[in-house]
C-alpha atoms as a PDB file:
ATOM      1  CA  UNK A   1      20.805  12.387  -0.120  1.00  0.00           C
ATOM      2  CA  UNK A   2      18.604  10.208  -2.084  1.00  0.00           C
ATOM      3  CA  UNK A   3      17.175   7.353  -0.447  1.00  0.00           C
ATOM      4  CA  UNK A   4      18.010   3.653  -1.779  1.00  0.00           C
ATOM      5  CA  UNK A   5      14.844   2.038  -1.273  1.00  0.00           C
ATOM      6  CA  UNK A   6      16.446  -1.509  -3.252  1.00  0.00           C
ATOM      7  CA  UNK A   7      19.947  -2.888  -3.220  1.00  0.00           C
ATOM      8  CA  UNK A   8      21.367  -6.114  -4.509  1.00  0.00           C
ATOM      9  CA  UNK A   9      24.847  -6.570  -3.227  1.00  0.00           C
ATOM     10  CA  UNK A  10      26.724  -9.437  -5.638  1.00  0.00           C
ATOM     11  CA  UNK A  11      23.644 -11.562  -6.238  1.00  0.00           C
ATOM     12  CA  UNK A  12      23.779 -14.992  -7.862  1.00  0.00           C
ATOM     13  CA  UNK A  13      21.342 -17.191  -8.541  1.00  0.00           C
ATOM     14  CA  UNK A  14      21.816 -20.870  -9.674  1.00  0.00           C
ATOM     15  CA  UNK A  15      18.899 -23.299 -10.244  1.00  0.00           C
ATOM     16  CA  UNK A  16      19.330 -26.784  -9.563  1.00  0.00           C
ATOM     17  CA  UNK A  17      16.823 -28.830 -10.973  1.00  0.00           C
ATOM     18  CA  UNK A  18      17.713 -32.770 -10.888  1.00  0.00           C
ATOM     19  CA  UNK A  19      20.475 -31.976 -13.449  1.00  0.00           C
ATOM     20  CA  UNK A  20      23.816 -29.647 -13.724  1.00  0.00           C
ATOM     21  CA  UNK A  21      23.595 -26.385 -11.913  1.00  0.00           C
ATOM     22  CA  UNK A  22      22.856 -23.404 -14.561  1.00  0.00           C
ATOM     23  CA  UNK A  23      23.456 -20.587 -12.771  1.00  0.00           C
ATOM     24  CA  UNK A  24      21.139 -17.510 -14.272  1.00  0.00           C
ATOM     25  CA  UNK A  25      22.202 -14.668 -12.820  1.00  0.00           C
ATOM     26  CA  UNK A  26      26.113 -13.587 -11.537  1.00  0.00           C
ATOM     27  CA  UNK A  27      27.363 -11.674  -9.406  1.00  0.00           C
ATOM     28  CA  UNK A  28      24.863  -8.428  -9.683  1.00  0.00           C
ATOM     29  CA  UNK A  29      25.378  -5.081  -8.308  1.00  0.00           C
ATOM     30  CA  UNK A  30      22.784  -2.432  -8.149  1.00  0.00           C
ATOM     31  CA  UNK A  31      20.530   0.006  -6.224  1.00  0.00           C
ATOM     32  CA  UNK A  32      17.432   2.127  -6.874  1.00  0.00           C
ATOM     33  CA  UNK A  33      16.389   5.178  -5.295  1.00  0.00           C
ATOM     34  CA  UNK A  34      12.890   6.139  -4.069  1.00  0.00           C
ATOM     35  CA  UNK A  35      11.080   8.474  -6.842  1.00  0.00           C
ATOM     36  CA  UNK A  36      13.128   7.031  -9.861  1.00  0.00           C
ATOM     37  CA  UNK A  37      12.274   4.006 -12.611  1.00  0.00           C
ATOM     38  CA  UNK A  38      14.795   1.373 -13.651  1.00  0.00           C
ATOM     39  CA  UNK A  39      14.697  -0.371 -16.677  1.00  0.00           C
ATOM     40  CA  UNK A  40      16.511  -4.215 -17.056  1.00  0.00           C
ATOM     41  CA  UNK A  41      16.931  -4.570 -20.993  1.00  0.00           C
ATOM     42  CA  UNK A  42      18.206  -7.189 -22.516  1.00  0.00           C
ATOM     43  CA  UNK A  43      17.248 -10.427 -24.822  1.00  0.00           C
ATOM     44  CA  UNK A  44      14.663 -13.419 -23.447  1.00  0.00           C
ATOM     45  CA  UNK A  45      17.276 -15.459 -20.770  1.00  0.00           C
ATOM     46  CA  UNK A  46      19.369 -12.778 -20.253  1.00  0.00           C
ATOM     47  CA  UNK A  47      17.748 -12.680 -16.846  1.00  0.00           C
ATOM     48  CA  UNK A  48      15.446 -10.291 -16.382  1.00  0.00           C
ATOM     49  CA  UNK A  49      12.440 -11.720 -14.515  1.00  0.00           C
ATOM     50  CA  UNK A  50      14.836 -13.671 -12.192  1.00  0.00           C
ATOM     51  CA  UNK A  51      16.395 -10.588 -11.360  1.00  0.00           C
ATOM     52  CA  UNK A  52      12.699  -9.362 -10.835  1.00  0.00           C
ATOM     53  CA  UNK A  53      11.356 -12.018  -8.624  1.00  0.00           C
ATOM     54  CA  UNK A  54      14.680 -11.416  -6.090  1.00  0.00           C
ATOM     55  CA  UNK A  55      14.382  -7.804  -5.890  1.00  0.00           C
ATOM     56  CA  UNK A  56      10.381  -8.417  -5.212  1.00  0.00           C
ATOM     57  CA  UNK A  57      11.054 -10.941  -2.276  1.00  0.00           C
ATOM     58  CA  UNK A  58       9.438 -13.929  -4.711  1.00  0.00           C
ATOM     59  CA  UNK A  59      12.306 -16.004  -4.624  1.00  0.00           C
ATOM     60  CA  UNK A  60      16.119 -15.520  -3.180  1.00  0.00           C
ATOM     61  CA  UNK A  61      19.809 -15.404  -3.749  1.00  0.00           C
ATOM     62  CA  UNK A  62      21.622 -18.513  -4.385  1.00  0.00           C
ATOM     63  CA  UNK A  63      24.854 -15.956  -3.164  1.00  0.00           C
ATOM     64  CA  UNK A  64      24.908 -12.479  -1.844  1.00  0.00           C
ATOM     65  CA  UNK A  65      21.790 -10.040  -0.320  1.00  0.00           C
ATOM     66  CA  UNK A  66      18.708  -8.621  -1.395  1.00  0.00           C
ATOM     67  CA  UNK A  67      17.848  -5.863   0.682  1.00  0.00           C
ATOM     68  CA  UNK A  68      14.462  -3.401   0.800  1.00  0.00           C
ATOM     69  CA  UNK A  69      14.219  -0.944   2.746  1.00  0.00           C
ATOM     70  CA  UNK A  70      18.135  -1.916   4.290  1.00  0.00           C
ATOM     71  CA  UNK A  71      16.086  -5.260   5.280  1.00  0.00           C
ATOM     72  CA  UNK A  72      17.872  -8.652   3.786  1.00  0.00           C
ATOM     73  CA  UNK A  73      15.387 -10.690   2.320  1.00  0.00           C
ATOM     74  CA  UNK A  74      16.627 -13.986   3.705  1.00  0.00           C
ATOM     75  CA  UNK A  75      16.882 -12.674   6.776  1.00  0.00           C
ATOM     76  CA  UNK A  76      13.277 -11.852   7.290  1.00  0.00           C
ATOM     77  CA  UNK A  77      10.631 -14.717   8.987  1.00  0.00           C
ATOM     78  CA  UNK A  78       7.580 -16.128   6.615  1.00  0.00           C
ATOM     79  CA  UNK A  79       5.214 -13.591   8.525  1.00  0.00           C
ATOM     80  CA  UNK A  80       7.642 -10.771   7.966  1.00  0.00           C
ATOM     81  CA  UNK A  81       8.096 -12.020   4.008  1.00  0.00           C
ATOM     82  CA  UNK A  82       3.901 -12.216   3.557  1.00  0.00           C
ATOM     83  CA  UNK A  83       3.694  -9.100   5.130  1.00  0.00           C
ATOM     84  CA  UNK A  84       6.512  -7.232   2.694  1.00  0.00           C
ATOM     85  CA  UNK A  85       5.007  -8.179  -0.297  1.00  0.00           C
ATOM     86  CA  UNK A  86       1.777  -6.852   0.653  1.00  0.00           C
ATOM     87  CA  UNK A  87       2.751  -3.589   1.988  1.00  0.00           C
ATOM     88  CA  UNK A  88       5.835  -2.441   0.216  1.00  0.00           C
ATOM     89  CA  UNK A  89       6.167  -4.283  -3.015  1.00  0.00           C
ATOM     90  CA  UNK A  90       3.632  -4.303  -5.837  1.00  0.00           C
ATOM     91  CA  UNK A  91       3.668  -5.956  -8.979  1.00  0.00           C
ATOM     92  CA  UNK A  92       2.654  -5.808 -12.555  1.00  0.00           C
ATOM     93  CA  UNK A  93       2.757  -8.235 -14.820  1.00  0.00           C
ATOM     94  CA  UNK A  94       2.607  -9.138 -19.067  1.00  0.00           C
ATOM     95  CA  UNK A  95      -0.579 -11.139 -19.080  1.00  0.00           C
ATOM     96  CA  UNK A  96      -2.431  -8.816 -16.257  1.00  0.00           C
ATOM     97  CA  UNK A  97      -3.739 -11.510 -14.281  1.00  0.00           C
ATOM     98  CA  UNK A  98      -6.849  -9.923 -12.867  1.00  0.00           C
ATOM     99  CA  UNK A  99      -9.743 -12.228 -11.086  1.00  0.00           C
ATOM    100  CA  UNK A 100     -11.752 -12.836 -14.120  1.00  0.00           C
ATOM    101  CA  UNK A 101     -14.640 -13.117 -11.970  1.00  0.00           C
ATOM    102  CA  UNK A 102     -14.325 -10.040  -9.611  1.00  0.00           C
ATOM    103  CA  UNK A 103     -15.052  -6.565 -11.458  1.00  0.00           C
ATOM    104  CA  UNK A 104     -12.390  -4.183 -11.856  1.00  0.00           C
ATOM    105  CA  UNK A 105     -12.854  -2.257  -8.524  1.00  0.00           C
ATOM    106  CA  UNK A 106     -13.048  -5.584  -6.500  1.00  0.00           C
ATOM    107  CA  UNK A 107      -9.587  -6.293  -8.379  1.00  0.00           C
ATOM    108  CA  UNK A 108      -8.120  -3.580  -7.224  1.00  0.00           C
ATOM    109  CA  UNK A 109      -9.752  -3.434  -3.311  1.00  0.00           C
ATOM    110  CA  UNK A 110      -8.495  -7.189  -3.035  1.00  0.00           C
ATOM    111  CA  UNK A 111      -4.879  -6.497  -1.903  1.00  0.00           C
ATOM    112  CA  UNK A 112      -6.325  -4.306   1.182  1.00  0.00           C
ATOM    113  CA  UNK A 113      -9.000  -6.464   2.183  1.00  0.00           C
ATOM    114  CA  UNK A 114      -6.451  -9.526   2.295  1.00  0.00           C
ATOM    115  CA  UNK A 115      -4.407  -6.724   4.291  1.00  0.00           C
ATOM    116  CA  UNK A 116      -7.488  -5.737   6.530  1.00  0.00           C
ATOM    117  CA  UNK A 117      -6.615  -2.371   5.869  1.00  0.00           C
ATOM    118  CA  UNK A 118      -9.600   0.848   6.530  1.00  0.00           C
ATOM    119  CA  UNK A 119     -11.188   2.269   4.030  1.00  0.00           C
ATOM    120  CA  UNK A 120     -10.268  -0.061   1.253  1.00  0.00           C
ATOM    121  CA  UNK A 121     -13.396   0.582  -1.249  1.00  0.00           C
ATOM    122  CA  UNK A 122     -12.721   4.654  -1.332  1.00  0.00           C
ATOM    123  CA  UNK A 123      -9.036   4.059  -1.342  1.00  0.00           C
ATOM    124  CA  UNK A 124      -9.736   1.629  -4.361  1.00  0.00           C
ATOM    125  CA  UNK A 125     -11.886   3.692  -6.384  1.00  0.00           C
ATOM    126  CA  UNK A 126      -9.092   6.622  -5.669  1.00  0.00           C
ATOM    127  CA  UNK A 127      -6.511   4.480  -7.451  1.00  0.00           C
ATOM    128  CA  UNK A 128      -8.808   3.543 -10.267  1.00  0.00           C
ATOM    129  CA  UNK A 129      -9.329   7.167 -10.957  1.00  0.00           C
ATOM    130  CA  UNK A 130      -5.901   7.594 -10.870  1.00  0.00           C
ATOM    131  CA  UNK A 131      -5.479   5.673 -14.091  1.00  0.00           C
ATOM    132  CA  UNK A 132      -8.400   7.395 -15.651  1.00  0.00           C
ATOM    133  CA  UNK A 133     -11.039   4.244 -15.009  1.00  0.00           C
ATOM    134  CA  UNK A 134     -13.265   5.467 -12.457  1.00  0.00           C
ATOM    135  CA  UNK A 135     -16.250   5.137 -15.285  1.00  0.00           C
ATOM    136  CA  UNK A 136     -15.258   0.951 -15.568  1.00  0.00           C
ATOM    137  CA  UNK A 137     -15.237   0.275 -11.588  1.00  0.00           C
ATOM    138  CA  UNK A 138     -18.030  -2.293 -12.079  1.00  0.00           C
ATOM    139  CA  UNK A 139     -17.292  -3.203 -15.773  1.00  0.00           C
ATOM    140  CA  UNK A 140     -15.636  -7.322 -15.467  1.00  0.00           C
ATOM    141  CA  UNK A 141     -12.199  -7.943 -16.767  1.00  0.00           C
ATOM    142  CA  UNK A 142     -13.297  -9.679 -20.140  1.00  0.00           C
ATOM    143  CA  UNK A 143     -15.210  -6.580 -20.844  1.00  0.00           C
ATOM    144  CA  UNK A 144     -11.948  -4.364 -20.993  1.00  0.00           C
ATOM    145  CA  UNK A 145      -9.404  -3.725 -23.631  1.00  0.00           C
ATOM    146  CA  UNK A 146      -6.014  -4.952 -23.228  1.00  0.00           C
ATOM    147  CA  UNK A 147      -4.967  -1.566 -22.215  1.00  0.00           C
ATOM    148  CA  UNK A 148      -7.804  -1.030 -20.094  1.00  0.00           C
ATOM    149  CA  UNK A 149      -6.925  -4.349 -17.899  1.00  0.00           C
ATOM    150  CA  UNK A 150      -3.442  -2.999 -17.561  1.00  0.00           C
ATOM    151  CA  UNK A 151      -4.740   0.118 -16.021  1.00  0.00           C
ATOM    152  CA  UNK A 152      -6.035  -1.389 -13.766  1.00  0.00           C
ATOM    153  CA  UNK A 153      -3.294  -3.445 -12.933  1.00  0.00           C
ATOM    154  CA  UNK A 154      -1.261  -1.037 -12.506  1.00  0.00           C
ATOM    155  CA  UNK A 155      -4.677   0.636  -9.863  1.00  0.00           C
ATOM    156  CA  UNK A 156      -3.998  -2.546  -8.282  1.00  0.00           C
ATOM    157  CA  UNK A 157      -0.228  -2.583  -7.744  1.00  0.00           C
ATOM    158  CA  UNK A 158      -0.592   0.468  -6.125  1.00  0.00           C
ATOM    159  CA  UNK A 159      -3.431   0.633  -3.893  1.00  0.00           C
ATOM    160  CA  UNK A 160      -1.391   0.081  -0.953  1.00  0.00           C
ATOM    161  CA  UNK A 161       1.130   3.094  -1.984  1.00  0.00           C
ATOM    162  CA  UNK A 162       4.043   0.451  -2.340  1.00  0.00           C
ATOM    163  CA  UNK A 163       7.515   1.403  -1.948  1.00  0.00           C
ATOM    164  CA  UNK A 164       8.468  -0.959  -5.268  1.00  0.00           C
ATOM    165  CA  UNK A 165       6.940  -1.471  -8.160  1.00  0.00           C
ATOM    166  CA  UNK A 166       7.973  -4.269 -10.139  1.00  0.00           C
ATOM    167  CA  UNK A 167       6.820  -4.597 -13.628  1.00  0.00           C
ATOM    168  CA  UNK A 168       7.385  -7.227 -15.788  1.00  0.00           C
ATOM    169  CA  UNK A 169       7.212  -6.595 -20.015  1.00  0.00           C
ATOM    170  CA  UNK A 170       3.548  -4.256 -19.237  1.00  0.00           C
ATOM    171  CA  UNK A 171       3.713  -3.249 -22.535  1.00  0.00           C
ATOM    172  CA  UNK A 172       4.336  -6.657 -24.124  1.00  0.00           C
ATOM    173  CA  UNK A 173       0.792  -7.242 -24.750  1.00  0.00           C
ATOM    174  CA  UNK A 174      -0.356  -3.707 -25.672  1.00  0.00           C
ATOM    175  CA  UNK A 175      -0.498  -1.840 -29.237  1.00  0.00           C
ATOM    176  CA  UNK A 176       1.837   1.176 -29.210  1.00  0.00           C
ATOM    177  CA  UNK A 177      -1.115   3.761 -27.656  1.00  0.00           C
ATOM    178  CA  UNK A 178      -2.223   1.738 -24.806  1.00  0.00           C
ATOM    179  CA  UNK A 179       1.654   1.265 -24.205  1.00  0.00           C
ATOM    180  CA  UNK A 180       2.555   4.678 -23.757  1.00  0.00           C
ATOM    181  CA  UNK A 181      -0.410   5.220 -21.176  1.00  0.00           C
ATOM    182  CA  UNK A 182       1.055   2.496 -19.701  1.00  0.00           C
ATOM    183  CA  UNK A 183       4.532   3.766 -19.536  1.00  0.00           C
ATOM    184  CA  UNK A 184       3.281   7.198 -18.312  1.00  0.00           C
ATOM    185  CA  UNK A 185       1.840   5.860 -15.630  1.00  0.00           C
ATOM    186  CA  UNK A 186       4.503   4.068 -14.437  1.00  0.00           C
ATOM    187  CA  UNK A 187       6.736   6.873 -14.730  1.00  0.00           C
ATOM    188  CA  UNK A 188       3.754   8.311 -12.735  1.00  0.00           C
ATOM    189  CA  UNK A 189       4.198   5.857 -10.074  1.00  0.00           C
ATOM    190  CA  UNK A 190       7.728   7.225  -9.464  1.00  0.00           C
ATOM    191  CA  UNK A 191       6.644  10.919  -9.225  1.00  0.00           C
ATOM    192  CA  UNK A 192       3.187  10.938  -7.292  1.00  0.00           C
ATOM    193  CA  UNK A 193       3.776   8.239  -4.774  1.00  0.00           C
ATOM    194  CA  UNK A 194       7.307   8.287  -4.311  1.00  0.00           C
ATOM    195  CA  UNK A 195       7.606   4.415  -5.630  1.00  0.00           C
ATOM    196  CA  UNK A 196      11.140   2.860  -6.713  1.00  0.00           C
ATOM    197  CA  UNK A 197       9.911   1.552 -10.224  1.00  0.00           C
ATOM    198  CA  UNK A 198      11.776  -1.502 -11.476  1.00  0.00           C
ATOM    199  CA  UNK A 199      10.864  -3.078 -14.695  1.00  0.00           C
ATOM    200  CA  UNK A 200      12.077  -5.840 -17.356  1.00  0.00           C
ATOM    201  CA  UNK A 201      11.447  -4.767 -21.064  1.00  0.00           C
ATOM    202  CA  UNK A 202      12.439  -5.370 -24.501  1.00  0.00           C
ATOM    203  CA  UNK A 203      10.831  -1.592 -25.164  1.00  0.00           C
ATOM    204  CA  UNK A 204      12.955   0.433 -26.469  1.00  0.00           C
ATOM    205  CA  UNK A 205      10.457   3.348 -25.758  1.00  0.00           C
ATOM    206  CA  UNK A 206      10.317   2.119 -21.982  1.00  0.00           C
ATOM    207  CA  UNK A 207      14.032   1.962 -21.438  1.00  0.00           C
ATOM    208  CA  UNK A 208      14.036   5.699 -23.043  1.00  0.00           C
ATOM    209  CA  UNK A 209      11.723   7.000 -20.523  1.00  0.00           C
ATOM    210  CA  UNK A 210      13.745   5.151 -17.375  1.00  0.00           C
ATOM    211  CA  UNK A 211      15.909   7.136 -15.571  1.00  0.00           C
ATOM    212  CA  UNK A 212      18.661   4.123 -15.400  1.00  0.00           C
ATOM    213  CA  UNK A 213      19.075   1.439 -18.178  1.00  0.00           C
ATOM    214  CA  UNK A 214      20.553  -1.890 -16.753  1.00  0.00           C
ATOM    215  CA  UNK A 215      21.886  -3.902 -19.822  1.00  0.00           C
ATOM    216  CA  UNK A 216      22.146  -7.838 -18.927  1.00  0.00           C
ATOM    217  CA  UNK A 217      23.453 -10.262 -20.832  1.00  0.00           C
ATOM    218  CA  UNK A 218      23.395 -13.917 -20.047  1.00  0.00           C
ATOM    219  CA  UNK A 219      23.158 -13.254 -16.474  1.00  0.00           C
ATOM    220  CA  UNK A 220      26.112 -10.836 -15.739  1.00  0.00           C
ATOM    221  CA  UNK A 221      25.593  -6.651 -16.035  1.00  0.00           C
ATOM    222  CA  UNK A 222      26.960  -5.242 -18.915  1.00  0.00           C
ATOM    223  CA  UNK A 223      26.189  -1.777 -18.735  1.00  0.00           C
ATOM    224  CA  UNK A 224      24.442   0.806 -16.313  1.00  0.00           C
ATOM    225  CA  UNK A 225      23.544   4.146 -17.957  1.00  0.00           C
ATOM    226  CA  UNK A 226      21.818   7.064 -16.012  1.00  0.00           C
END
């Protein structure tokens, strides 16, 4: 039996900011195994990167459960929420957001120094020869192409072998090539380390290569295809 490594359970989300409530998401039903990559398609406010941020413990239901590992998000104590996010949950984002002033190796050693974990400059240069970038470990962000800094992003995300990677539009900012390394390495992610792979995209190359294609539509699930 396949093991469900994320579950939302009837998930709404409504912002409240000074003005009427606008809720964003409704009512949202889903689960992703370990080993598999899901794709959330669908236009800019459908709800995508909300959806993101609850299954990746950044922010929380208005209604219903988030749950990681069988854990409830809510339910879990700030120490407990810190320690989530730097253990099982990795993310990648559109824009990269790399230290501009660490190299790329320090980039991708930060997570497990801020973790105190052992060994975190061999098991840093492992991941960055993972993504084929063991030649740029002391090369500085602004001296990498887009694709490059994406790479190693993506080294990053994964240095502490999370159980779910969330990605947000990676290949938003990338020219078709450097996209489909992208996209094979986060299909990558799913095979080599086990990862539950969950990412927003208006690709329709990356929701091809997904193994389930969540269709949204102004907050509410339209369609789930597998």
């Amino acid at each position: 039996m396949a093991l469900v490594r994320l579950e939302l359970r009837a998930v709404s989300k409504t912002y409240r900011n000074g003005g009427p409530a606008g809720e964003v998401l409704h009512d949202i039903s889903l689960t992703a195994e370990a080993g598999t990559v899901t794709a959330l398609v669908g236009r800019s406010g459908s709800g995508k990167t909300t959806l993101l941020n609850l299954a990746g413990a950044m922010d929380f239901p208005s209604s219903g459960e988030v749950l990681i590992d069988g854990r409830a998000t809510q339910a879990l104590s700030d120490a407990e929420l810190t320690a989530l996010r730097r253990r099982s949950v990795g993310f990648v984002f559109q824009f990269f957001q790399l230290l501009p002033n660490l190299t790329a190796l320090e980039n991708v050693e930060l997570p497990l120094l801020l973790s105190r974990a052992s060994k975190a400059r061999q098991t840093a240069l492992d991941r960055l020869g993972w993504v084929g970038l063991e030649d740029k470990a002391g090369s500085m962000p602004y001296q990498l192409s887009g694709g490059q800094m994406q790479r190693v992003a993506i080294a990053r995300a994964l240095v502490h072998a999370p159980d779910l990677l969330i990605a947000d539009e990676p290949t938003g900012n990338l020219d078709n090539a450097s996209g489909e390394n992208v996209l094979e390495l986060l299909r990558r992610s799913a095979s080599d380390f086990g990862a539950t792979v969950l990412l927003a995209t208006h690709s329709a190359e990356a929701a091809a290569m997904a193994d389930v294609r969540v269709a949204l539509r102004d907050g509410r699930v339209r369609s789930i295809e597998r």
